[in-house]
Protein backbone atom coordinates (compact mmCIF):
# COMPACT_ATOMS: atom_id res chain seq x y z
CA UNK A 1 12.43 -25.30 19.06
CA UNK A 2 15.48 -25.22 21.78
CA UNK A 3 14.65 -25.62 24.98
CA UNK A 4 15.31 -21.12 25.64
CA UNK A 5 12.64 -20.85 22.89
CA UNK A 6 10.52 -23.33 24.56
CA UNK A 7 10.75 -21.39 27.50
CA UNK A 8 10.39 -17.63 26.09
CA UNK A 9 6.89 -18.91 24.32
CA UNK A 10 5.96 -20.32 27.68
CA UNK A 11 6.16 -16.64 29.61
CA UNK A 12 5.19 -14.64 26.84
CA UNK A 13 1.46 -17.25 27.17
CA UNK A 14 1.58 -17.01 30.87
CA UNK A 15 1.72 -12.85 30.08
CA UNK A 16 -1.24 -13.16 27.80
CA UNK A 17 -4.82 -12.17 28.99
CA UNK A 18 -7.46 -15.25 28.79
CA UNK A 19 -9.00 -13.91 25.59
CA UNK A 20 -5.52 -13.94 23.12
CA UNK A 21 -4.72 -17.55 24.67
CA UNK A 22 -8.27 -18.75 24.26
CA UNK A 23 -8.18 -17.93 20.44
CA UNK A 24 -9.17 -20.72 18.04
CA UNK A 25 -6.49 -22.86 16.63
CA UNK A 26 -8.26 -23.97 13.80
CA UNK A 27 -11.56 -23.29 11.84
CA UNK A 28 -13.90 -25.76 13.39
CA UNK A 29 -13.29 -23.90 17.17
CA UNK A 30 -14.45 -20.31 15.95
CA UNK A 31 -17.57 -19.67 17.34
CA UNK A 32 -20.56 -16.93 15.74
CA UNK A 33 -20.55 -14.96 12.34
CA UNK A 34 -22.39 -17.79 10.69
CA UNK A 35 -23.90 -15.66 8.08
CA UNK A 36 -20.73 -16.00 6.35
CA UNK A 37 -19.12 -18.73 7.83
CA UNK A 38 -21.76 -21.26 7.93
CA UNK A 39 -22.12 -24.30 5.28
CA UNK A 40 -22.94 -22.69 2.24
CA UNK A 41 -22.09 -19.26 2.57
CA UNK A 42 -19.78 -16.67 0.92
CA UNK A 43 -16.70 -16.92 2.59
CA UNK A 44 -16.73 -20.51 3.42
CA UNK A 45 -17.44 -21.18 -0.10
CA UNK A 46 -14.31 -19.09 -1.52
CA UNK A 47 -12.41 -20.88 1.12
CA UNK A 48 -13.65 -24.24 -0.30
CA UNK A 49 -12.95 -22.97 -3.64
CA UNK A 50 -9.42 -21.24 -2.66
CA UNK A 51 -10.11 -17.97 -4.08
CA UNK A 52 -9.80 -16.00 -1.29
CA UNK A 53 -8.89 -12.75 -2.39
CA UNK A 54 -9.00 -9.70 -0.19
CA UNK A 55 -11.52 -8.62 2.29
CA UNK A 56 -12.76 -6.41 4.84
CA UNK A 57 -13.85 -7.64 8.34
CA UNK A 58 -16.39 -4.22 9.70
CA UNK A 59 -17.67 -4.91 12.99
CA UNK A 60 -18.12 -4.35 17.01
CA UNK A 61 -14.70 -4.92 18.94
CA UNK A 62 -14.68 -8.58 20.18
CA UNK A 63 -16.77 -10.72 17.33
CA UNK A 64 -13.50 -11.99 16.03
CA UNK A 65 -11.81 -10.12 13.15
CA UNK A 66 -8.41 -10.81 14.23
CA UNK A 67 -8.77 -14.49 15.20
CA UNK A 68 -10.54 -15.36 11.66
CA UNK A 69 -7.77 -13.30 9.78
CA UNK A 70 -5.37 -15.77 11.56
CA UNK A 71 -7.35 -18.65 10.83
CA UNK A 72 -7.67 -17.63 6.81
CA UNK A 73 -3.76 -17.81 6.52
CA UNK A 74 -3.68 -20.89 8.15
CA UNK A 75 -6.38 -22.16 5.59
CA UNK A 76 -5.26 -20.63 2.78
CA UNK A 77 -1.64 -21.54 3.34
CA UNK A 78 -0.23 -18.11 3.08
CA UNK A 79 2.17 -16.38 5.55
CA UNK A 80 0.38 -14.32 8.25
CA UNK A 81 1.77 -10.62 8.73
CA UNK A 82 -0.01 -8.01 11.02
CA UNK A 83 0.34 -4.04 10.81
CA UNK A 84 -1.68 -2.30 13.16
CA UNK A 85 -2.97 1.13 11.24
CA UNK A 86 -2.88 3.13 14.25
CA UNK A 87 1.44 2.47 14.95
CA UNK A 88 2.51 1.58 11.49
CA UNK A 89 3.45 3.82 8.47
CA UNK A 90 4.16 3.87 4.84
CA UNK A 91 7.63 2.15 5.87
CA UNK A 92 6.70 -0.58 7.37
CA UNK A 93 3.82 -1.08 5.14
CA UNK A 94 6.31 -1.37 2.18
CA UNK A 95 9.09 -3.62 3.57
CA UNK A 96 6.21 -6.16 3.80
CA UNK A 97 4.90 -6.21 0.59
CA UNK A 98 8.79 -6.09 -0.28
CA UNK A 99 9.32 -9.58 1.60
CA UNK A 100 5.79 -10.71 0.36
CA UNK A 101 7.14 -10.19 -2.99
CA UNK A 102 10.62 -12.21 -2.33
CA UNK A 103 8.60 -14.86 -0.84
CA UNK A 104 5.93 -15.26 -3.79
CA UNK A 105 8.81 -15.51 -6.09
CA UNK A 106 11.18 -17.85 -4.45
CA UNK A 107 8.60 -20.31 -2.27
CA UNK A 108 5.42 -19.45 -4.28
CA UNK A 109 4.04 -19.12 -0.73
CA UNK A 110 1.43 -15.66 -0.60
CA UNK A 111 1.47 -13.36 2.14
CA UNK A 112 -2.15 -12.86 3.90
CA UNK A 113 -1.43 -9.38 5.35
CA UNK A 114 -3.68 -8.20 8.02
CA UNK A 115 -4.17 -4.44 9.06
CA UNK A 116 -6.07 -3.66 12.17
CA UNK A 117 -8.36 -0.75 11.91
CA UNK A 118 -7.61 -0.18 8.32
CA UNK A 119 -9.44 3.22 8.79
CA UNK A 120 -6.75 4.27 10.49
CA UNK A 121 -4.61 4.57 7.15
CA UNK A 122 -4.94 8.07 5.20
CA UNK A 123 -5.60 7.77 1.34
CA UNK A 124 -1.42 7.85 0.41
CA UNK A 125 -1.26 4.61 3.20
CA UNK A 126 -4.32 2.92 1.33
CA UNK A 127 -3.89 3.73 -1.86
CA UNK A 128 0.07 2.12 -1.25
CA UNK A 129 -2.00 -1.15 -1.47
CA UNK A 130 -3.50 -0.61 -4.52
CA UNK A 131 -1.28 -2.67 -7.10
CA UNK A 132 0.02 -5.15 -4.68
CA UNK A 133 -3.50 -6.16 -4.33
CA UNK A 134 -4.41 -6.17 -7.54
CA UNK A 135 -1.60 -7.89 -8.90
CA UNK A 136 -2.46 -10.99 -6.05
CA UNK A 137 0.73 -10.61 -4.27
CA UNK A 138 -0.78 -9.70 -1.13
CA UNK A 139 -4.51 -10.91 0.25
CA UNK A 140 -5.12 -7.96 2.37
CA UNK A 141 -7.39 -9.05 5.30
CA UNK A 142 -8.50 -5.61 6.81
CA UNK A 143 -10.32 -4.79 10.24
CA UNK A 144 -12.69 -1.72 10.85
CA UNK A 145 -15.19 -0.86 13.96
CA UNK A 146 -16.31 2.15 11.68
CA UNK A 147 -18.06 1.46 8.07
CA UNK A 148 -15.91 1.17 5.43
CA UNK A 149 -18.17 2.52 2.83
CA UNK A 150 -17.45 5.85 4.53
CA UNK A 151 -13.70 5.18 5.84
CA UNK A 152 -11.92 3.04 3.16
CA UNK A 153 -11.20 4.57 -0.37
CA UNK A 154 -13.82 3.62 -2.95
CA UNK A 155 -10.74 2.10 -5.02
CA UNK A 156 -9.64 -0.60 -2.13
CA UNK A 157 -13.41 -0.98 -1.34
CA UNK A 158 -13.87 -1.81 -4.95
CA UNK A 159 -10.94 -4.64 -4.43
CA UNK A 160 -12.76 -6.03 -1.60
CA UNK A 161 -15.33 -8.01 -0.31
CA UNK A 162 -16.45 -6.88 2.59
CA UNK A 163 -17.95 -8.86 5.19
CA UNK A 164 -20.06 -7.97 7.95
CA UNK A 165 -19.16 -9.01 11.44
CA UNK A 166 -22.35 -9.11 13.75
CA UNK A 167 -22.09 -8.94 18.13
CA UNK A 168 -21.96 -12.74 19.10
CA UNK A 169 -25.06 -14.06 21.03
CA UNK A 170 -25.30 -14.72 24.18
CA UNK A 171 -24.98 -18.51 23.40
CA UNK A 172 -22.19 -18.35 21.99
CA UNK A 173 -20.70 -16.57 24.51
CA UNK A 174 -21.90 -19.21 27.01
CA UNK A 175 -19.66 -21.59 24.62
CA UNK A 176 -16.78 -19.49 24.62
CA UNK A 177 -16.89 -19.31 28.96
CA UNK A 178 -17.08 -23.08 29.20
CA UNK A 179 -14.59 -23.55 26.71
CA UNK A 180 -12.45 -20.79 29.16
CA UNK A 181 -13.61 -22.44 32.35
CA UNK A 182 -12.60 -26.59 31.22
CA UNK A 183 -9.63 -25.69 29.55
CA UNK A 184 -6.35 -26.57 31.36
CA UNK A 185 -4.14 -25.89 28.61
CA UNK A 186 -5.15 -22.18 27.78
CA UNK A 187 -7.78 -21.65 30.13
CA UNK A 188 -8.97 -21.53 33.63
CA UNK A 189 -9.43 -25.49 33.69
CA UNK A 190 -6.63 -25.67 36.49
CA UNK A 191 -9.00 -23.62 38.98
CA UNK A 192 -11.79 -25.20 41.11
CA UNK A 193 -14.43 -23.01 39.96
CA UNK A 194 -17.69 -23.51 40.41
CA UNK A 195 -19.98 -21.58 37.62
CA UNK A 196 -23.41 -20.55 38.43
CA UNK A 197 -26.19 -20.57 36.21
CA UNK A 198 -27.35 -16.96 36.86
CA UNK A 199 -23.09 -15.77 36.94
CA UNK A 200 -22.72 -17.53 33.19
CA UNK A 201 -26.04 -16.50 31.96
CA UNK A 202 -24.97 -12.83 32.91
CA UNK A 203 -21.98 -12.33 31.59
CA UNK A 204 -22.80 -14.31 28.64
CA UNK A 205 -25.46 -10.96 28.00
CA UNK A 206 -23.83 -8.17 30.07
CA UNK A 207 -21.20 -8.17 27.32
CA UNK A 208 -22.46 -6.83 24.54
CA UNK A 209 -21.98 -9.69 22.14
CA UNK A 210 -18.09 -8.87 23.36
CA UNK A 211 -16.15 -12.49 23.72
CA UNK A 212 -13.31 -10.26 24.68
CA UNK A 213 -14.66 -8.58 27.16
CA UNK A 214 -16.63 -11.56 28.56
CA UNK A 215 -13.61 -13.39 28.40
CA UNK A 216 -11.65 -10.88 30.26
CA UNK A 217 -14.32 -10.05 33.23
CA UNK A 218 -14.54 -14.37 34.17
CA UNK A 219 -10.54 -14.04 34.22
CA UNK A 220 -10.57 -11.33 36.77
CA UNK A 221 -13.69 -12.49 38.76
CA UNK A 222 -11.33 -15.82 38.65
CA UNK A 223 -7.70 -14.84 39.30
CA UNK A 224 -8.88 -11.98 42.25
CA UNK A 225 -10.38 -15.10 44.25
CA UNK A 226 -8.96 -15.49 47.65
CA UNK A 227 -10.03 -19.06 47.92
CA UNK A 228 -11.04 -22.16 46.31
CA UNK A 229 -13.28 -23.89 45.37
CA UNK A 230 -14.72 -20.44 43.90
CA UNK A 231 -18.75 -20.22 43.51
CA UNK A 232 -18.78 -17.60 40.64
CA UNK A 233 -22.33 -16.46 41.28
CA UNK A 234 -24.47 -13.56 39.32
CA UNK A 235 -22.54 -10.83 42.24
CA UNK A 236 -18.82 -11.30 41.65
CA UNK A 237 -20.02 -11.61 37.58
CA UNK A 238 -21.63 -8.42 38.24
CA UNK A 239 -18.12 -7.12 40.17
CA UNK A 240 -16.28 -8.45 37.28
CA UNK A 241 -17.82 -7.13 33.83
CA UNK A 242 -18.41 -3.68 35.84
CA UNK A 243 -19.96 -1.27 34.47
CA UNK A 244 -19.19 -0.35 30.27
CA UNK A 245 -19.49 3.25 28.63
CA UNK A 246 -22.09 2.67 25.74
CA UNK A 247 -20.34 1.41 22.57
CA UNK A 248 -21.06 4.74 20.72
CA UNK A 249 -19.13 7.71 18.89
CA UNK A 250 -21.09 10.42 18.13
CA UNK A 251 -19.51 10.98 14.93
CA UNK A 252 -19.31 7.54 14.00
CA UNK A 253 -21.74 4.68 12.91
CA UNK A 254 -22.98 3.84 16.41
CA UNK A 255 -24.48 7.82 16.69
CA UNK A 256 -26.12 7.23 13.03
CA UNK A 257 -27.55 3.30 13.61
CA UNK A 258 -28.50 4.05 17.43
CA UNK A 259 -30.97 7.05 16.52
CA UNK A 260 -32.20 5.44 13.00
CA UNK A 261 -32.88 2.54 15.91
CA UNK A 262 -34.98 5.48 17.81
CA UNK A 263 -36.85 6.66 14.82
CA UNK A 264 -37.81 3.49 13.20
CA UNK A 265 -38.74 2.44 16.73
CA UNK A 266 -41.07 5.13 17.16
CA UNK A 267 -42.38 4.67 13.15
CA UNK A 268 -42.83 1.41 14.39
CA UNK A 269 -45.16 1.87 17.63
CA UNK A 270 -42.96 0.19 19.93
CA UNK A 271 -42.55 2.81 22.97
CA UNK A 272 -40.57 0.14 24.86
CA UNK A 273 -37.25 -0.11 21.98
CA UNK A 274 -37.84 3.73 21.53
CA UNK A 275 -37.11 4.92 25.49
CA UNK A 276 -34.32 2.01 25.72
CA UNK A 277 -32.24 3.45 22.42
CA UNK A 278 -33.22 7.02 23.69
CA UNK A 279 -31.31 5.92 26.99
CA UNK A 280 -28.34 4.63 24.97
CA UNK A 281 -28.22 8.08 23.33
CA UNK A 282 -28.24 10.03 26.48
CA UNK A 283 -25.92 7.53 28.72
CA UNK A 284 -23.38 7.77 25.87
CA UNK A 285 -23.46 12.18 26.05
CA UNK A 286 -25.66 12.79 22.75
CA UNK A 287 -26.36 16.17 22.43
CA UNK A 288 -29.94 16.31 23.59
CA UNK A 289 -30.50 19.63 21.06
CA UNK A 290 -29.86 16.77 18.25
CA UNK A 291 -32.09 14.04 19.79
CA UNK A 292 -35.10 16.85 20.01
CA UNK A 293 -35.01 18.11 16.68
CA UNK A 294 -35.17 14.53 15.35
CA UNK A 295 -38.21 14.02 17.27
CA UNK A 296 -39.80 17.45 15.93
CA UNK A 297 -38.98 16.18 12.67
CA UNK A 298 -40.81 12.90 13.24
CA UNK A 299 -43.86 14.46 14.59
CA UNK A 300 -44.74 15.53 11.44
CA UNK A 301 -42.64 13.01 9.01
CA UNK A 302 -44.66 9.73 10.87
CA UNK A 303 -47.18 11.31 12.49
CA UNK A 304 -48.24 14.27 11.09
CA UNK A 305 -51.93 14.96 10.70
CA UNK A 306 -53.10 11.69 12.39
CA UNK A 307 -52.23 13.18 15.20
CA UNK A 308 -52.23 17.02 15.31
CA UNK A 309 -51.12 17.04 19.04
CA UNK A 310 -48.14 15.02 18.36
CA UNK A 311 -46.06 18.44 16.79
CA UNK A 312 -46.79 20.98 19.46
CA UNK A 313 -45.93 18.55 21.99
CA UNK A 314 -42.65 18.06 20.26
CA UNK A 315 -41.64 21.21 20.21
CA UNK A 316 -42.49 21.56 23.77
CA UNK A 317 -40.14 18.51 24.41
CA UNK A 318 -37.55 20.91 22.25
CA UNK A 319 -38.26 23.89 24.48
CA UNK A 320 -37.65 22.02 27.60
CA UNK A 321 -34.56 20.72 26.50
CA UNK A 322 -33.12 24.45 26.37
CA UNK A 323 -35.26 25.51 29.76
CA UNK A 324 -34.23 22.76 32.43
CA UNK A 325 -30.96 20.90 30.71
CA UNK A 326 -29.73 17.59 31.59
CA UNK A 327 -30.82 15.41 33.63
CA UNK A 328 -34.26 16.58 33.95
CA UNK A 329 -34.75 17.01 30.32
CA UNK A 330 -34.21 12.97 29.88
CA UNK A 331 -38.27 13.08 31.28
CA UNK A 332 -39.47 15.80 28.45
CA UNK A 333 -37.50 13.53 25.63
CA UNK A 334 -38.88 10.36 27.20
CA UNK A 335 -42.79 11.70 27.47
CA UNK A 336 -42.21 13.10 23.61
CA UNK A 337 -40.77 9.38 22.35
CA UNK A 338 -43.31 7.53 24.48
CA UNK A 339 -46.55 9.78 23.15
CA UNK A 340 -45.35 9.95 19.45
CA UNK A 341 -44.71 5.86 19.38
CA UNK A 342 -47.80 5.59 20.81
CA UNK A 343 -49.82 7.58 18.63
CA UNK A 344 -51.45 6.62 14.95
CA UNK A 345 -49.20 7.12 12.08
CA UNK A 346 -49.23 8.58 9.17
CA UNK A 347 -46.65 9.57 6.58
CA UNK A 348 -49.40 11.59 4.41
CA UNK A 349 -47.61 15.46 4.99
CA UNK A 350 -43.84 13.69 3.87
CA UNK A 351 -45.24 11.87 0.66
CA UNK A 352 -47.31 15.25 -0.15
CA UNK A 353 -44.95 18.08 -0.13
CA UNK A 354 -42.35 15.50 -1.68
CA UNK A 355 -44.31 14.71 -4.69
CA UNK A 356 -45.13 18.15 -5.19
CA UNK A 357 -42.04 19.19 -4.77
CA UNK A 358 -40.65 16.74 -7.43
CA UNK A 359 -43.24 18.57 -9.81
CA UNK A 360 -41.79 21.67 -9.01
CA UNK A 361 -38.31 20.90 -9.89
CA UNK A 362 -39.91 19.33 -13.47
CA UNK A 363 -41.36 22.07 -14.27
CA UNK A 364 -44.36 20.24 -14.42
CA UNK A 365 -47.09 22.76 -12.58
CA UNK A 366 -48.60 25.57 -14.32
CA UNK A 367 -47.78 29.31 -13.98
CA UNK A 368 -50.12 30.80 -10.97
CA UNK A 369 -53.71 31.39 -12.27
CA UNK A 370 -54.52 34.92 -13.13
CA UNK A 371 -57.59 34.97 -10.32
CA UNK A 372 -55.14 34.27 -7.82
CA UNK A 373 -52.34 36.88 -8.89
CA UNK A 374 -51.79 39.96 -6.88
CA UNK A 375 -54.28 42.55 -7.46
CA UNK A 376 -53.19 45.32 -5.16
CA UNK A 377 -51.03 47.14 -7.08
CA UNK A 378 -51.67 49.90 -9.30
CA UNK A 379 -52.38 48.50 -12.91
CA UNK A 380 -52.82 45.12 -11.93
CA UNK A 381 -56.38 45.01 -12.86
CA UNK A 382 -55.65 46.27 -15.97
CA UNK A 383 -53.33 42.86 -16.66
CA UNK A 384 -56.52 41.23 -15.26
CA UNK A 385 -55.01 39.89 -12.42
CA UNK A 386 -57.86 38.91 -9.54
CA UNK A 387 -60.62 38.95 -11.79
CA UNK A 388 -63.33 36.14 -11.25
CA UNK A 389 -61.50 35.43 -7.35
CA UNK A 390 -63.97 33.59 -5.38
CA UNK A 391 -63.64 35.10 -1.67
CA UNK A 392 -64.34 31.57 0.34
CA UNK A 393 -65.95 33.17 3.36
CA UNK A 394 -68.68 34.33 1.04
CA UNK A 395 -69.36 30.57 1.01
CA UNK A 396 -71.99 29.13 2.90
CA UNK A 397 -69.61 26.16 3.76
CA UNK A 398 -66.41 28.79 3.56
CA UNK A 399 -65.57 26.74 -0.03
CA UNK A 400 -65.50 28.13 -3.34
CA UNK A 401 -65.75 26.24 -6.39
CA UNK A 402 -62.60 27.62 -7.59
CA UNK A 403 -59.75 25.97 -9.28
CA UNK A 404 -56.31 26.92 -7.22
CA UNK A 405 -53.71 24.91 -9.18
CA UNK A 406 -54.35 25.37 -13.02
CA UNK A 407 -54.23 21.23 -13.00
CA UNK A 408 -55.80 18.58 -11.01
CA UNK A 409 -53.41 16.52 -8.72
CA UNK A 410 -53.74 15.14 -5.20
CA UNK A 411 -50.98 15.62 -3.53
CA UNK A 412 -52.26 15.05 0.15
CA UNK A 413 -53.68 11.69 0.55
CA UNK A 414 -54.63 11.30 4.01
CA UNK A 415 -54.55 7.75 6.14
CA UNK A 416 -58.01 6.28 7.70
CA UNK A 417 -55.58 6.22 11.03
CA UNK A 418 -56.24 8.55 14.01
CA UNK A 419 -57.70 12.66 12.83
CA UNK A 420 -56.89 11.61 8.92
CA UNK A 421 -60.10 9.48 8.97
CA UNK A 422 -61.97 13.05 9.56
CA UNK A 423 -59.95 15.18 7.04
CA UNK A 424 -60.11 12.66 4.70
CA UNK A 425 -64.10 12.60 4.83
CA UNK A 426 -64.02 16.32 4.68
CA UNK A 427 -61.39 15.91 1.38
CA UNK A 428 -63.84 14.19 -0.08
CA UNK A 429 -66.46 17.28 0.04
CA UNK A 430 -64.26 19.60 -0.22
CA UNK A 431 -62.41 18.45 -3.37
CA UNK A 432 -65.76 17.41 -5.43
CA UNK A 433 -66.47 21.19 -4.98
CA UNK A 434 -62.83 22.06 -6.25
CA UNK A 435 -63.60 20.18 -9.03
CA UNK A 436 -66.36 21.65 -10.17
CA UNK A 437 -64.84 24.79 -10.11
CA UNK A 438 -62.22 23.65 -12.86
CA UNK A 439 -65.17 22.91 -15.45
CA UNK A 440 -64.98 26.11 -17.42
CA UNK A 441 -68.99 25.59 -18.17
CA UNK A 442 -70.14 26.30 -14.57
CA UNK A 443 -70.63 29.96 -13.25
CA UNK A 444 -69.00 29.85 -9.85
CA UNK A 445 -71.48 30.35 -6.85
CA UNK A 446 -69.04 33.35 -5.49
CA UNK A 447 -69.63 35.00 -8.66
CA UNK A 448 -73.08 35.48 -8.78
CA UNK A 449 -72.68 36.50 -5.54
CA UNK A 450 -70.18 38.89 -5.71
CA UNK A 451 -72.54 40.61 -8.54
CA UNK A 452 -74.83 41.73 -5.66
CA UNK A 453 -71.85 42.82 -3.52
CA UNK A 454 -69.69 46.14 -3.70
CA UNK A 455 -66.31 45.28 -4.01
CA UNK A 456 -67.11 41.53 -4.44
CA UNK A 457 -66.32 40.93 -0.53
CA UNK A 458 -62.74 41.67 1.21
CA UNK A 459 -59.95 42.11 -1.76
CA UNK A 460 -57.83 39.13 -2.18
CA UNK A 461 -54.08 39.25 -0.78
């Protein structure tokens, strides 16, 4: 390198922010995603094994995607190239796999091409891919925030692993701001700075499991100083970071995990994780219409008949929604998460009309029985439609033993939690009188009854 190159790499590092010159040179500094980095597992074995072929990084902003695609050429020998999906085009895409192809064939060097937010590129820009990756010229190393089950084609999916990036913990963000903070080189190790417990432990979970944006709030809270020795304390980290728009797109991955968080929250009795992912929702502009309906749904999918209260006071959440708006309405969805988290479960109603729904589509339930058909119309008599109905308020207990199916299943199966302990003890009752009804050797009650009765009581609907 002459001593002008030396130069122009020294400005263009002064010009970058803390996180880009803090990146990892090698393997061993990468911090988090040990799940597949870690002794053992999938990626670090295919790196031991050198079959690396290509991948998909999906993940948060910040947990590393680009850094380890840098570090995999570097292991894997190959020559890094980086297109970024949302500035590059079919063009550009194919004069590198047209130099990747040069360079196989005269160096026998690969080409580890990486493309930031991959699900950026339309089908024709994927599918351009396709062969090249196939044929091994090319180890395509690409990086998506949004799932790539849903935003990749099946076909370059298929060619893939894809690995899971997951929001770094706080302790390794603690690693990653000491690394910043000692550094003299890259980092901030030239500045007297004196880091507080309470500042670091902060930022380290104010982030979001962002290194990035960790990174980027100690540089400021450093570089605005107006004197030194600086005592970074919880305040200026507070100053720094400033205050971050909820990681969440409502038509993206974040709006589906962050309310599948809110339900299985409130399926799981925890009132506390339910009201903190129903603030997410709101603080990031869901539409509160959305986050009602999906708790009218729940009062009756979770709760249902253990608690009877829990549905009317869902829809009355619903109702309140429309009647007072934002922000008062957060207190209606909040009392309507709270109560339903709170109250005994039961997914009873859901597993009943399911299975018997399943039947239906079978075909596997008889035709209506005759006693229950219509009988209001002229000539329906003749066809013998209502004869031998069993009016149930003729009953001394309003039950007839009367067979209403034409076979025997139990769909309903209520929980011993909450008001299903008392329907199922009436169940019991009630379907041991059913069930005598279906023996074809026992004269109903209603019938000798309706014998000494005009009309047999009120005419069935």
């Amino acid at each position: 390198m002459s001593l002008f190159e030396a130069e122009e790499e020294a400005h263009r590092r002064a010009a970058q922010p803390l996180a880009a010159r803090m990146r990892p040179r090698t393997l061993s500094e990468f911090v988090g995603q040990e799940h597949i980095l870690g002794e053992g597992k999938a990626l670090r074995r295919l790196l031991k094994a050198d079959r690396l072929g290509s991948v998909i990084f999906y993940g948060p902003p910040g947990t590393g995607k680009t850094t380890l695609a840098r570090l995999l050429a570097g292991e894997t020998k190959s020559v890094f190239r980086q297109i970024s999906a949302v500035m590059g085009g079919v063009k550009e895409l194919r004069e590198v796999i047209d130099e990747a192809h040069r360079r196989l064939e005269a160096e026998g060097r690969r080409t580890l091409l990486f493309i930031d937010e991959i699900h950026r590129f339309n089908r024709a820009q994927q599918e351009v891919l396709l062969p090249h990756v196939e044929e091994g010229v090319i180890v395509l190393v690409g990086a998506t925030t949004e799932n790539p089950f849903f935003t990749v084609t099946s076909a370059l999916v298929s060619r893939s692993r894809v690995f899971p990036f997951q929001p770094l913990a706080p302790s390794e963000i603690r690693v990653l701001l000491q690394r910043a903070l000692q550094d003299r080189e890259r980092g901030l190790g030239d500045y007297a700075v004196q880091m507080s417990e309470e500042g670091l432990d902060f930022l380290a979970r104010a982030c979001d499991g962002d290194a990035r944006r960790a990174l980027s709030a100690l540089e400021v809270g450093v570089l605005s100083a107006e004197r030194f020795p600086l005592h970074f304390t919880r305040a200026l980290a507070e100053e720094a970071l400033q205050r971050k728009a909820a990681v969440y797109d409502r038509g993206g991955d974040a709006h589906y995990d962050t309310i599948s968080a809110l339900i299985k929250s409130i399926r799981g009795s925890d009132p506390d994780a339910a009201v903190y992912w129903l603030a997410k929702m709101l603080e990031a502009g869901e539409d509160v219409r959305f986050v009602a309906r999906r708790l009218v749904i729940l009062a009756s999918e979770d709760v249902g008949n253990a608690d009877p209260a829990a549905l009317p006071l869902a829809m009355a959440a619903a109702q309140a929604c429309e009647y007072v708006g934002l922000p008062e309405c957060r207190l209606n969805l909040a009392q309507a998460a709270i109560y339903l988290a709170c109250a005994p479960k039961s997914n009873a109603v859901i597993a009943a009309i399911d299975a018997a729904i399943a039947d239906v589509r079978e075909d596997r339930v008889a035709p209506v029985p005759v006693h229950l058909r219509d009988a209001h119309y002229a000539g329906a008599r003749r066809l013998g439609h209502g004869k031998d109905y069993q009016y149930a308020h003729n009953e001394p207990d309003g039950i007839a033993a009367q067979d209403y199916l034409g076979v025997e299943k139990e769909y309903y199966r209520p929980t011993e939690r909450g008001f299903e302990q008392e329907l199922s003890r009436r169940l019991v009752t009630i379907r041991e009188k059913l069930r005598r009804g279906r023996q074809p050797d026992c004269e109903p009650e209603a019938s000798r009854d309706r014998k000494a009765l005009p009309g047999g009581g009120p005419a069935s609907p």
